[in-house]
C-alpha atoms as a PDB file:
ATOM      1  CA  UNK A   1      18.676-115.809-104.184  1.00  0.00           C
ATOM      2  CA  UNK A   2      16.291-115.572-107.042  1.00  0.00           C
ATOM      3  CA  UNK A   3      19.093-116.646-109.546  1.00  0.00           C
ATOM      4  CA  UNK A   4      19.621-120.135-108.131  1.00  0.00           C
ATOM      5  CA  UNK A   5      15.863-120.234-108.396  1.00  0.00           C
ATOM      6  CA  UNK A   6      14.072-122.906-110.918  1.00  0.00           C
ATOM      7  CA  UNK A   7      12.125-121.407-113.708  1.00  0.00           C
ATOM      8  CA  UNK A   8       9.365-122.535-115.198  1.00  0.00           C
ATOM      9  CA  UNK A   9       8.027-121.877-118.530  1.00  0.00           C
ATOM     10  CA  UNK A  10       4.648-121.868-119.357  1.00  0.00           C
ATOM     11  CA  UNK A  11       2.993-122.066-123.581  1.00  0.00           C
ATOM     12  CA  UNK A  12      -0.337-121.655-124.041  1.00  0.00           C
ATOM     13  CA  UNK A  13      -1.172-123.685-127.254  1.00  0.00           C
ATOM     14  CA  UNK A  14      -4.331-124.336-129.199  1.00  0.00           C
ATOM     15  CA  UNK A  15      -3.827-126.032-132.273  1.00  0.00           C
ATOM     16  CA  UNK A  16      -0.113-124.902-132.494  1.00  0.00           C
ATOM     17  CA  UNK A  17       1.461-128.705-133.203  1.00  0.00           C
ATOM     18  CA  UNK A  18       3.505-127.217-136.181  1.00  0.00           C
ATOM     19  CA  UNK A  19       4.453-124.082-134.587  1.00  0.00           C
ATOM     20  CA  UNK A  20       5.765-125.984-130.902  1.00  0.00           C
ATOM     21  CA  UNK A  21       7.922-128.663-133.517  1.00  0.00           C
ATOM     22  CA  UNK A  22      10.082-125.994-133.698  1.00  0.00           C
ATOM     23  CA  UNK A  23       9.788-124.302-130.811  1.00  0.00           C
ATOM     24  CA  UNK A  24       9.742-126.947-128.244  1.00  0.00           C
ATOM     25  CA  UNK A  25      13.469-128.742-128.962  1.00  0.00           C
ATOM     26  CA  UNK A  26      15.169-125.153-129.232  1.00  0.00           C
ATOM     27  CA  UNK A  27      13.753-124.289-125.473  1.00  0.00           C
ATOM     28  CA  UNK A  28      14.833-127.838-124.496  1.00  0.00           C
ATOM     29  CA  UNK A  29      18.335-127.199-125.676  1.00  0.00           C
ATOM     30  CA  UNK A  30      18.775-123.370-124.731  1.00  0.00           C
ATOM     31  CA  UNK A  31      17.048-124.371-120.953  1.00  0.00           C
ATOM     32  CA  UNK A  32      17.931-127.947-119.876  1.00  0.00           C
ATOM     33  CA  UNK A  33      17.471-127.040-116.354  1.00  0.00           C
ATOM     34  CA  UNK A  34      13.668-125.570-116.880  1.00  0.00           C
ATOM     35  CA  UNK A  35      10.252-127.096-116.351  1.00  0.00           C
ATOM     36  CA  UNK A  36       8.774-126.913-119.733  1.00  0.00           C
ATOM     37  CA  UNK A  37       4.815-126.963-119.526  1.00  0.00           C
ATOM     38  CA  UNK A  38       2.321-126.536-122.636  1.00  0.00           C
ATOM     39  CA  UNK A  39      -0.842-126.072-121.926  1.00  0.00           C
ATOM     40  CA  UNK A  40      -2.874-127.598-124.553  1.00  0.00           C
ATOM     41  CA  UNK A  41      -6.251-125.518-124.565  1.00  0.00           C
ATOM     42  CA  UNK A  42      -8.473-128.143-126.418  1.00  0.00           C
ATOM     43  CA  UNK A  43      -6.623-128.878-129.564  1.00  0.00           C
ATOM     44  CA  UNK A  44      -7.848-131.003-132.002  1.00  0.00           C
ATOM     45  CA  UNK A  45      -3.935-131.676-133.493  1.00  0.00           C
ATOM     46  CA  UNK A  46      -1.214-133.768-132.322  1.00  0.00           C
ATOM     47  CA  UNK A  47      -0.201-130.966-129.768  1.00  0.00           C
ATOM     48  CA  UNK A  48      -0.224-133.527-127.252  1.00  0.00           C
ATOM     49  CA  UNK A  49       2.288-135.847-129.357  1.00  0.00           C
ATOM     50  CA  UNK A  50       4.514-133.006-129.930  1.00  0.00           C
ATOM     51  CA  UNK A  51       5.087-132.669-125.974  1.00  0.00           C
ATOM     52  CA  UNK A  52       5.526-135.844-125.483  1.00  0.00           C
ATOM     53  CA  UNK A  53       8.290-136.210-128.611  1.00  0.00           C
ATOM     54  CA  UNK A  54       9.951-133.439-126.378  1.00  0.00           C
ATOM     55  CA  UNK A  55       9.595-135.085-123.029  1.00  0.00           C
ATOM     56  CA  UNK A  56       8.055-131.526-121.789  1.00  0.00           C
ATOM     57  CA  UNK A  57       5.122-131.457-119.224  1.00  0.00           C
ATOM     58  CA  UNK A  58       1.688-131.317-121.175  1.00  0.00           C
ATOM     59  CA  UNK A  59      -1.466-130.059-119.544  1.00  0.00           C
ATOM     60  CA  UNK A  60      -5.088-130.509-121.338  1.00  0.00           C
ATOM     61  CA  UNK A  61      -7.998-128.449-121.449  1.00  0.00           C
ATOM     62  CA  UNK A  62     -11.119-130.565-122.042  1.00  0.00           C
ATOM     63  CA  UNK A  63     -12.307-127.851-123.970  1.00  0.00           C
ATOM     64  CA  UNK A  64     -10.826-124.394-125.265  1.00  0.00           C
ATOM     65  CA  UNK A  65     -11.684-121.778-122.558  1.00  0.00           C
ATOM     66  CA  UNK A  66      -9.289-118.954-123.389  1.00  0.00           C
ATOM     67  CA  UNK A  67      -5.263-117.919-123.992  1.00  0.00           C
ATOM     68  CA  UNK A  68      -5.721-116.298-120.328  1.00  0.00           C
ATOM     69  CA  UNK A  69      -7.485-119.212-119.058  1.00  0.00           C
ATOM     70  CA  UNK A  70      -4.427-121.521-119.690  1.00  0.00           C
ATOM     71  CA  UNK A  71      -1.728-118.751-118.506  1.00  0.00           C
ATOM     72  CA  UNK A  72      -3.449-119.486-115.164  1.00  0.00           C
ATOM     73  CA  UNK A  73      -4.205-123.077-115.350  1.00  0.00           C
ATOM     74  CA  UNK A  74      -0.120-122.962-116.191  1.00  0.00           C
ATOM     75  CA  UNK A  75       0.366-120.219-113.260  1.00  0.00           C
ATOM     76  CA  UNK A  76      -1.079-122.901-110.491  1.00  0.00           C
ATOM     77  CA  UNK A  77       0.818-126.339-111.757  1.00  0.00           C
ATOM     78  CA  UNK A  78       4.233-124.365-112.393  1.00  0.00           C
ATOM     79  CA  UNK A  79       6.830-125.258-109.871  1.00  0.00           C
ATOM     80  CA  UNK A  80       9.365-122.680-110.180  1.00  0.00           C
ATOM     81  CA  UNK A  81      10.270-119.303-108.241  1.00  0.00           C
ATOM     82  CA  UNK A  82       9.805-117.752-111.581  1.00  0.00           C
ATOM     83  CA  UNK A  83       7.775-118.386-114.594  1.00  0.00           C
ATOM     84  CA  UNK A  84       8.167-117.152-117.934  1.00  0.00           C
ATOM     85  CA  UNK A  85       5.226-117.116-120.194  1.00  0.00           C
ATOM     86  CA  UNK A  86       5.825-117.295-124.338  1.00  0.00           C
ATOM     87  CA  UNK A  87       3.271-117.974-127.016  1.00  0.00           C
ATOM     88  CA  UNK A  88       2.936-121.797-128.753  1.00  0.00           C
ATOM     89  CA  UNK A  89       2.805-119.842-132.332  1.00  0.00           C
ATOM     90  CA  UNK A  90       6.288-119.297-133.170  1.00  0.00           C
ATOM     91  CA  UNK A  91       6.331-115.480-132.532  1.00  0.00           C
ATOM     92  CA  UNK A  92       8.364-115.578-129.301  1.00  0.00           C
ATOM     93  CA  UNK A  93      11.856-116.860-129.979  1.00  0.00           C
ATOM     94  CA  UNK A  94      13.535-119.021-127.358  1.00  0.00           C
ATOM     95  CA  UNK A  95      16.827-117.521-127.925  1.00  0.00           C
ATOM     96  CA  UNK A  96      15.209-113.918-126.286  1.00  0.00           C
ATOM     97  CA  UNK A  97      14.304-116.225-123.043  1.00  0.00           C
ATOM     98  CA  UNK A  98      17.779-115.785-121.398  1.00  0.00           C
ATOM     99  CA  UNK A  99      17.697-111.987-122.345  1.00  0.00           C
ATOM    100  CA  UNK A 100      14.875-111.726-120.198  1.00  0.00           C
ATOM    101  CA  UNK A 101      15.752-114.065-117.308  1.00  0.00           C
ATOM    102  CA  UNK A 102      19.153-111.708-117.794  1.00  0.00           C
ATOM    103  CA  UNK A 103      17.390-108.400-116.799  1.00  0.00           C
ATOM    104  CA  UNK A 104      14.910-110.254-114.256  1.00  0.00           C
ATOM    105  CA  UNK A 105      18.115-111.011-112.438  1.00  0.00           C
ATOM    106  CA  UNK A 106      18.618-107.513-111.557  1.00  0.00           C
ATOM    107  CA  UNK A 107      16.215-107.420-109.535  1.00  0.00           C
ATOM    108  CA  UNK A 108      12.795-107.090-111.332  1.00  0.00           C
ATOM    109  CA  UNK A 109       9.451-108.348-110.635  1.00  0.00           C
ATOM    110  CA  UNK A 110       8.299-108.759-113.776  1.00  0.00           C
ATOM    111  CA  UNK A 111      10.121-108.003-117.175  1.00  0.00           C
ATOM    112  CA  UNK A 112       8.413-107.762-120.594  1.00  0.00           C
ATOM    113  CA  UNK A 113       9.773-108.621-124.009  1.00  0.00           C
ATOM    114  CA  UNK A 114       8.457-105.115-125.882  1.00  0.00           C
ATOM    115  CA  UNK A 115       8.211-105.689-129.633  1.00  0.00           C
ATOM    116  CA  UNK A 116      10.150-103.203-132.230  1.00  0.00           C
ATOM    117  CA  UNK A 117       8.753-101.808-135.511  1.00  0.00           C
ATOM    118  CA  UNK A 118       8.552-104.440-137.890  1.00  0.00           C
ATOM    119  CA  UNK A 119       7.161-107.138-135.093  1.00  0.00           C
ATOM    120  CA  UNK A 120       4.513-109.629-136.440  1.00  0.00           C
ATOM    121  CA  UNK A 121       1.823-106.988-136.141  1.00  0.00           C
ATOM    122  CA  UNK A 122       0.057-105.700-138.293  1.00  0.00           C
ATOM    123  CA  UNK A 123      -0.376-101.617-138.791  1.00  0.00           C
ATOM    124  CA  UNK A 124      -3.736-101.807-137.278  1.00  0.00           C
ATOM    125  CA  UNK A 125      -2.821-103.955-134.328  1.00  0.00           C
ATOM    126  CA  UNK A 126       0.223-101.769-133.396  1.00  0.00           C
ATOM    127  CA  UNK A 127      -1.586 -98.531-133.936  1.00  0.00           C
ATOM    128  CA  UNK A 128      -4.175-100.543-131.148  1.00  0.00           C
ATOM    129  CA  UNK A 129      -1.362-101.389-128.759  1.00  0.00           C
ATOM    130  CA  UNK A 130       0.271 -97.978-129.285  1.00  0.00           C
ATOM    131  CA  UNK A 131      -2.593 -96.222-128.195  1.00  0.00           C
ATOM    132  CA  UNK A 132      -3.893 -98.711-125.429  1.00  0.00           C
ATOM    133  CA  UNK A 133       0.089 -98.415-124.031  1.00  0.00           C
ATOM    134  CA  UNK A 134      -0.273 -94.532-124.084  1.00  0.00           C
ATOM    135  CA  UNK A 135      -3.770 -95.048-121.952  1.00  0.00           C
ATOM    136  CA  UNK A 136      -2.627 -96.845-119.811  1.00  0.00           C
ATOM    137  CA  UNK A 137       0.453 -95.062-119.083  1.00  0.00           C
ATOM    138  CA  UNK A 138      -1.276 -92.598-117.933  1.00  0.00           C
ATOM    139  CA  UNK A 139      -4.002 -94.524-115.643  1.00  0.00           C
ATOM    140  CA  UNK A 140      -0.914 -96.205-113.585  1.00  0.00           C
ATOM    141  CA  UNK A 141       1.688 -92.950-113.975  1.00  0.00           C
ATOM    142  CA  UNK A 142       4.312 -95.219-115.658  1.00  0.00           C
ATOM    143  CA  UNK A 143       5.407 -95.965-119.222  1.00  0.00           C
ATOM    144  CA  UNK A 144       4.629 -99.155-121.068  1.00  0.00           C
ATOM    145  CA  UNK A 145       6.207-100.111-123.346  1.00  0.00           C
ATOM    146  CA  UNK A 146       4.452-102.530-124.653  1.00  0.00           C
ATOM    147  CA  UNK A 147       0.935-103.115-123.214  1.00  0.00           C
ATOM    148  CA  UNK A 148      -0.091-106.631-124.858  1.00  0.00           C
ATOM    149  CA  UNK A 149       3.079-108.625-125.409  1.00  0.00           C
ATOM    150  CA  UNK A 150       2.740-112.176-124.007  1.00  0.00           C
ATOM    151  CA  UNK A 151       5.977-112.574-123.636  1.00  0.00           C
ATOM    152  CA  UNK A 152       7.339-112.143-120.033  1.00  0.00           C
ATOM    153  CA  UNK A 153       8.799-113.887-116.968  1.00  0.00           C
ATOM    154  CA  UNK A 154       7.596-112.970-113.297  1.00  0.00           C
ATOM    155  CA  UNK A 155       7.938-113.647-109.946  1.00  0.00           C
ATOM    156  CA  UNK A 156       5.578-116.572-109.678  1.00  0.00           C
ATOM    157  CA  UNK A 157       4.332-115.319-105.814  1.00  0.00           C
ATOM    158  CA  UNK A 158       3.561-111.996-107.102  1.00  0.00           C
ATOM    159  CA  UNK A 159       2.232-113.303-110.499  1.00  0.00           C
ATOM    160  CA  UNK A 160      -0.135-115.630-108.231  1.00  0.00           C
ATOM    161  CA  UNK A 161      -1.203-112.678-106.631  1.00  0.00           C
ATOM    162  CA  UNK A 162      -3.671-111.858-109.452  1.00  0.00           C
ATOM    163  CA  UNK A 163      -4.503-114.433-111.117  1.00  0.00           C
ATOM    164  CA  UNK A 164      -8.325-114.152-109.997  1.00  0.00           C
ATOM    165  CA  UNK A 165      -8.278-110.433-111.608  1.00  0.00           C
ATOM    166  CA  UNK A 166      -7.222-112.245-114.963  1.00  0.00           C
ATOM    167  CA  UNK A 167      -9.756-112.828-117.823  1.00  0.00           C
ATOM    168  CA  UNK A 168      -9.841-116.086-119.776  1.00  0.00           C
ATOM    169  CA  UNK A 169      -8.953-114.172-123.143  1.00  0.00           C
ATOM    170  CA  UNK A 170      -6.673-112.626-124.569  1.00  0.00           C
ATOM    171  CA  UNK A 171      -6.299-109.594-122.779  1.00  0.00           C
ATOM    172  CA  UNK A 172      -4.431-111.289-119.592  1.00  0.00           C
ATOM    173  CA  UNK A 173      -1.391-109.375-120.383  1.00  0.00           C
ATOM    174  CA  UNK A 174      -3.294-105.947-119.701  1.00  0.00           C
ATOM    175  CA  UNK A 175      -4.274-107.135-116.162  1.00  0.00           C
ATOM    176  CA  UNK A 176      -1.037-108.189-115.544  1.00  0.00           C
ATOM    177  CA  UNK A 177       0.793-105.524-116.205  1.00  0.00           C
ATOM    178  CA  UNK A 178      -1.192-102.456-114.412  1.00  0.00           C
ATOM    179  CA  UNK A 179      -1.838-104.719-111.777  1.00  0.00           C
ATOM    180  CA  UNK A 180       1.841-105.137-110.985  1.00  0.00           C
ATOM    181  CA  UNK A 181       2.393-101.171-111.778  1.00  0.00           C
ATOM    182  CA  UNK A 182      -0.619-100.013-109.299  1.00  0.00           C
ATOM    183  CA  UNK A 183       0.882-102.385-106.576  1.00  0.00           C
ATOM    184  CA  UNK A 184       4.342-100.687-106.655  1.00  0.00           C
ATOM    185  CA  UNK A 185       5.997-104.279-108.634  1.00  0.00           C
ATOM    186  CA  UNK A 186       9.534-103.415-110.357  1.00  0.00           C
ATOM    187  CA  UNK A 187       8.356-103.829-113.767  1.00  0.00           C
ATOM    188  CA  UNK A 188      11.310-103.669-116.890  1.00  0.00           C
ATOM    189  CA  UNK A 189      11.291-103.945-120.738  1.00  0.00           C
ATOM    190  CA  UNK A 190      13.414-105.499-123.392  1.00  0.00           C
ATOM    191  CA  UNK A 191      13.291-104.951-126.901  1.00  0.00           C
ATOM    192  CA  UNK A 192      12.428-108.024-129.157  1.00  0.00           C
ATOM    193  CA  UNK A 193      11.514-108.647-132.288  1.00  0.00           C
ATOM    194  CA  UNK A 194       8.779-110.829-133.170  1.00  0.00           C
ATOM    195  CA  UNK A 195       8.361-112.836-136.610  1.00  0.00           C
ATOM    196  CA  UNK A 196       5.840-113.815-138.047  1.00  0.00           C
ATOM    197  CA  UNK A 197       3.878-116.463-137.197  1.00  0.00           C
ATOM    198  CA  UNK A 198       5.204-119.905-139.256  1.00  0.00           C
ATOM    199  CA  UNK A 199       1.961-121.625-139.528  1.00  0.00           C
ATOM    200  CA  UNK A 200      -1.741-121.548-138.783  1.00  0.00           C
ATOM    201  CA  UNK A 201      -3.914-118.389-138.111  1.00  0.00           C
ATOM    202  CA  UNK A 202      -4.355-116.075-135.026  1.00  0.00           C
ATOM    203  CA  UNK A 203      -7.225-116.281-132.709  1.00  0.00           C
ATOM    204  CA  UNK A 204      -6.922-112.850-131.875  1.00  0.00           C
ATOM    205  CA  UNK A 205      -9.923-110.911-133.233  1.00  0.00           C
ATOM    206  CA  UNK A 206      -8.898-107.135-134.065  1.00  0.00           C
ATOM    207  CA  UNK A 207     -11.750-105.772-132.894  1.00  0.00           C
ATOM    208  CA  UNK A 208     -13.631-107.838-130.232  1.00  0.00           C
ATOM    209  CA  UNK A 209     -10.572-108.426-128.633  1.00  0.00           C
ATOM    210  CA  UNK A 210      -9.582-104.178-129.086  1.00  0.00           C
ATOM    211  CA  UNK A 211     -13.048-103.506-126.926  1.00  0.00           C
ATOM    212  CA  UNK A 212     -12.206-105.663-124.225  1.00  0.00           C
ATOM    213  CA  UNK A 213      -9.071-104.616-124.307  1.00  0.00           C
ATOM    214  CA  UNK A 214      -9.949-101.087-123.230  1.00  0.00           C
ATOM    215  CA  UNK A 215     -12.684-102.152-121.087  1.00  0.00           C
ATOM    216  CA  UNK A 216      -9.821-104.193-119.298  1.00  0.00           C
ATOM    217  CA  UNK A 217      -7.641-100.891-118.751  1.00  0.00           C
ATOM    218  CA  UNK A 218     -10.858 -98.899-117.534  1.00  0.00           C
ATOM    219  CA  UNK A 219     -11.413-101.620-114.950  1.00  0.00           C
ATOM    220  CA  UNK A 220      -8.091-101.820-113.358  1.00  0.00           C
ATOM    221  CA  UNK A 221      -7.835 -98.440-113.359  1.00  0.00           C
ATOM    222  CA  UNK A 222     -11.104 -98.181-111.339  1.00  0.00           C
ATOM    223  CA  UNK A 223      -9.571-100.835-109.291  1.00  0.00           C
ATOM    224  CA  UNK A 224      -5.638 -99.628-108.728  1.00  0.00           C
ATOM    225  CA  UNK A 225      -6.367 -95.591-109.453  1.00  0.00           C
ATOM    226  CA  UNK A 226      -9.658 -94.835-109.001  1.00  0.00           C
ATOM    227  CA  UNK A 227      -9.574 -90.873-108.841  1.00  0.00           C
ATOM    228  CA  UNK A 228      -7.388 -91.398-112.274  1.00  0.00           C
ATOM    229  CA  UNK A 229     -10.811 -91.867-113.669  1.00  0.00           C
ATOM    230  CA  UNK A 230     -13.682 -90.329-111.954  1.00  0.00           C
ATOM    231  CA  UNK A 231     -11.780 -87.520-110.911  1.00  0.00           C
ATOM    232  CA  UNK A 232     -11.333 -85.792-114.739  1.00  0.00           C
ATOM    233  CA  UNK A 233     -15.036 -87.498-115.388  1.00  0.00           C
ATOM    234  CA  UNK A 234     -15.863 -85.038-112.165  1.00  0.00           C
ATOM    235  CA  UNK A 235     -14.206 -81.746-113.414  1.00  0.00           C
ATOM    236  CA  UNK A 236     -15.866 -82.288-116.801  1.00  0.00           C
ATOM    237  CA  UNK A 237     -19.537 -82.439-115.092  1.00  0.00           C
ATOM    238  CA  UNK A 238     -18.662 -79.416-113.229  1.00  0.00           C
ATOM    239  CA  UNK A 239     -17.096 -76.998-115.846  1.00  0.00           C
ATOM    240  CA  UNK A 240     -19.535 -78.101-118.068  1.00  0.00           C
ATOM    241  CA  UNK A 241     -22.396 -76.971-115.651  1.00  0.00           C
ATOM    242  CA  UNK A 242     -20.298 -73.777-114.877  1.00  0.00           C
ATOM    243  CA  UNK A 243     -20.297 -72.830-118.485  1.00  0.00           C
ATOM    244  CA  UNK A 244     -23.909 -73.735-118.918  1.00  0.00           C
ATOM    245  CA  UNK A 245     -24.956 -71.179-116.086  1.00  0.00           C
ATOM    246  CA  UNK A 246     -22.855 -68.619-117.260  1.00  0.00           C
ATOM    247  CA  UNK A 247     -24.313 -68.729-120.562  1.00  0.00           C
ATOM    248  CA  UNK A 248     -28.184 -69.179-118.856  1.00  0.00           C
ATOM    249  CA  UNK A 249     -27.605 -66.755-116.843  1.00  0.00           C
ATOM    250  CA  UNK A 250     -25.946 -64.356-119.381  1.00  0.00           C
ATOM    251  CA  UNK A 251     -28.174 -64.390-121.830  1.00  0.00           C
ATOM    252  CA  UNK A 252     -32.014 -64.949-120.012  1.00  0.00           C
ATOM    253  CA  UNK A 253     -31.036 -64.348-116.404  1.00  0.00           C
ATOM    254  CA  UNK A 254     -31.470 -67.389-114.754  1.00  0.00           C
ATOM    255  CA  UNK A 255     -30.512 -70.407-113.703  1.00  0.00           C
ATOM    256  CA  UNK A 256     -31.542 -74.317-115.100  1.00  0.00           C
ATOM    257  CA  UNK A 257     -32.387 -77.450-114.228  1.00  0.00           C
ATOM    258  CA  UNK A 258     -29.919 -78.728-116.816  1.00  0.00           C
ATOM    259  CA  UNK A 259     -26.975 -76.799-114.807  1.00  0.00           C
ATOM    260  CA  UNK A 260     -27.900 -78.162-111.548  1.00  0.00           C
ATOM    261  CA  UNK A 261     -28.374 -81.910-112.882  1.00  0.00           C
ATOM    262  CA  UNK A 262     -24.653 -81.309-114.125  1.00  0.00           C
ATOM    263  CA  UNK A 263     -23.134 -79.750-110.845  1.00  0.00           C
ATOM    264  CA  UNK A 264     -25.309 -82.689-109.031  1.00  0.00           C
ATOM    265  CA  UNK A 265     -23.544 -85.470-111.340  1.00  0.00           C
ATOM    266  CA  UNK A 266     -19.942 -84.029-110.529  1.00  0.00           C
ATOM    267  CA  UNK A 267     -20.509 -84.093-106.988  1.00  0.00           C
ATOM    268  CA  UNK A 268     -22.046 -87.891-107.359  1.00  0.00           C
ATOM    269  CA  UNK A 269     -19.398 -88.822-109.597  1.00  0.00           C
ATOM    270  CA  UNK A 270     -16.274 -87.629-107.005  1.00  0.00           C
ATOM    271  CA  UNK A 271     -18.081 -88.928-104.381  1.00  0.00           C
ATOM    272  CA  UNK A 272     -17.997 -92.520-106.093  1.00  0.00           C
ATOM    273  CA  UNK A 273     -13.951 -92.201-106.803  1.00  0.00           C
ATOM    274  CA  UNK A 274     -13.488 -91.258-102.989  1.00  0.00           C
ATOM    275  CA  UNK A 275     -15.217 -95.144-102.158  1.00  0.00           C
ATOM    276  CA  UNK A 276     -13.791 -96.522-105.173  1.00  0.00           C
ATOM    277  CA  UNK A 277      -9.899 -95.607-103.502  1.00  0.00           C
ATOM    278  CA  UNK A 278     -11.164 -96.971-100.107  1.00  0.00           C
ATOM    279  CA  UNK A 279     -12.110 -99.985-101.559  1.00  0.00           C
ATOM    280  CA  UNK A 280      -8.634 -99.969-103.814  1.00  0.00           C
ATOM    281  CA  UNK A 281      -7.294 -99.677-100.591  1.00  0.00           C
ATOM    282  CA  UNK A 282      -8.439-102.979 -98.817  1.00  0.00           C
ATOM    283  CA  UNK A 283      -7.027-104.457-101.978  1.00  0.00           C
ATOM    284  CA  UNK A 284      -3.811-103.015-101.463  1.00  0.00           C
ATOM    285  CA  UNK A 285      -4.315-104.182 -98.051  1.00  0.00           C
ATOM    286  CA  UNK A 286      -4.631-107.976 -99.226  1.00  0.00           C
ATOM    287  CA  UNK A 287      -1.528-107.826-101.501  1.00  0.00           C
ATOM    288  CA  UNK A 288       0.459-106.844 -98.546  1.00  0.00           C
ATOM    289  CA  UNK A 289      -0.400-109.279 -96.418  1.00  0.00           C
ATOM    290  CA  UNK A 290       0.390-111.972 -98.901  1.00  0.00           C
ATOM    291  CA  UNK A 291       3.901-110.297 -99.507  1.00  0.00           C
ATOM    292  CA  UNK A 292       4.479-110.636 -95.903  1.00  0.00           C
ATOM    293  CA  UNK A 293       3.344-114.438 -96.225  1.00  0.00           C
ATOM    294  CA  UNK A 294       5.664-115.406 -99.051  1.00  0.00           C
ATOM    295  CA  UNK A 295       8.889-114.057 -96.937  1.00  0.00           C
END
């Protein structure tokens, strides 16, 4: 029964000494029981002493390579049935950690600590997430809450599942969650608030990170949905080229080449999203087979 399981919970932390000092002895004390790894992704502070003042499990990038590449690195040394993932920076309190191994208990894949109004966001950044949330709602016919929180705790077999669609920045949490939407995953949401962060800056850029944020969504929703995408990307092609004739044909009679390049790009483009779902399908294909494993 998943609530005798062990759980392990995995910080990714670069540079975040002061933040884990008080972050660190609160988990201790809330989760006795839990295997506590930070995974230190090439700090230059005394992250490493703060572990160790803890007596939690400390793993070392030799170099920084990414707040996704150290959810994974995390994902493969984590012993426990389930794994809950929290940021080093303060923003995640450890007292909302047993409200979400609460609702996981019910019988959830994967729940997600959504942030309120007022969160550590800023306008810009939750305007982003709204709208990125609202996308990709749509792409996997399910709402999200909250698209880029890192703050969650999965089923580690399930979690495993994915880890080699997950990017080495910060946009892990997008893969994550359509991925476990698309393949049919109980997925749930609590509300949290997040404070500010205590100390330091964020290595989240606005902007860089926004782009590959989207460019995330579009690609697992070629991957999981395909017809989601080409299929409106299709119609447009075609009405477009519909309209264009009518017009031609209205107003000199004939018909152009600009019309029939437009009809000949909706047909190409809905033939791509048929072999984009058969290939979705092998993938589907795979995840089953490694459900069936894990029984």
């Amino acid at each position: 029964m998943i609530h005798t399981a062990k759980v392990s919970i995995v910080i990714p932390a670069r540079n975040e000494a002061e933040n884990l000092r008080g972050v660190l002895p609160r988990l201790v004390t809330l989760l006795p029981e839990a295997e506590i790894l930070v995974v230190d992704d090439g700090s230059s502070d005394d992250t490493a002493a703060m572990c160790t003042e803890s007596k939690v499990k400390h793993l070392r990038h030799p170099y920084p390579k990414g707040n996704g590449a150290a959810i994974k690195t995390g994902a493969r040394a984590a012993q426990g049935e389930v794994i809950v993932f929290m940021d080093g920076d303060g923003q995640h309190k450890p007292e909302d950690v047993p409200v979400l191994l609460e609702k996981f208990h019910e019988g959830y894949d994967m729940v997600v600590g959504a942030r309120q109004r007022g969160s550590q966001a800023g306008l810009h950044r939750a305007a982003a997430n709204d709208i990125f949330s609202r996308f990709a709602s749509w792409m996997v016919m399910q709402p999200i809450a909250d698209l880029t929180s890192g703050f969650r705790v999965v089923r580690a077999s399930k979690f495993r599942q994915f880890l080699y669609l997950l990017p080495n920045g910060f946009s892990y949490p997008t893969t994550i969650t359509m991925s476990f939407f698309r393949a049919g995953y109980s997925v749930a949401y609590v509300p949290i608030h997040s404070p500010r962060r205590a100390n330091g800056a964020s290595h989240i850029h606005p902007l860089r990170d926004g782009v590959r944020f989207l460019l995330i969504i579009i690609k697992i929703g070629t991957l999981f949905s395909p017809q989601k995408l080409f299929l409106p990307i299709s119609g447009g092609f075609f009405l477009t080229g519909l309209a264009y004739y009518l017009y031609t044909y209205l107003t000199a009679g004939r018909f152009t080449n600009m019309s029939a390049l437009l009809f000949i790009s909706a047909v190409f483009t809905f033939l791509i999203g048929i072999v984009s779902e058969q290939i979705s399908a092998l993938h589907y294909k795979n995840i089953d087979t490694s459900d069936r494993s894990d029984e």
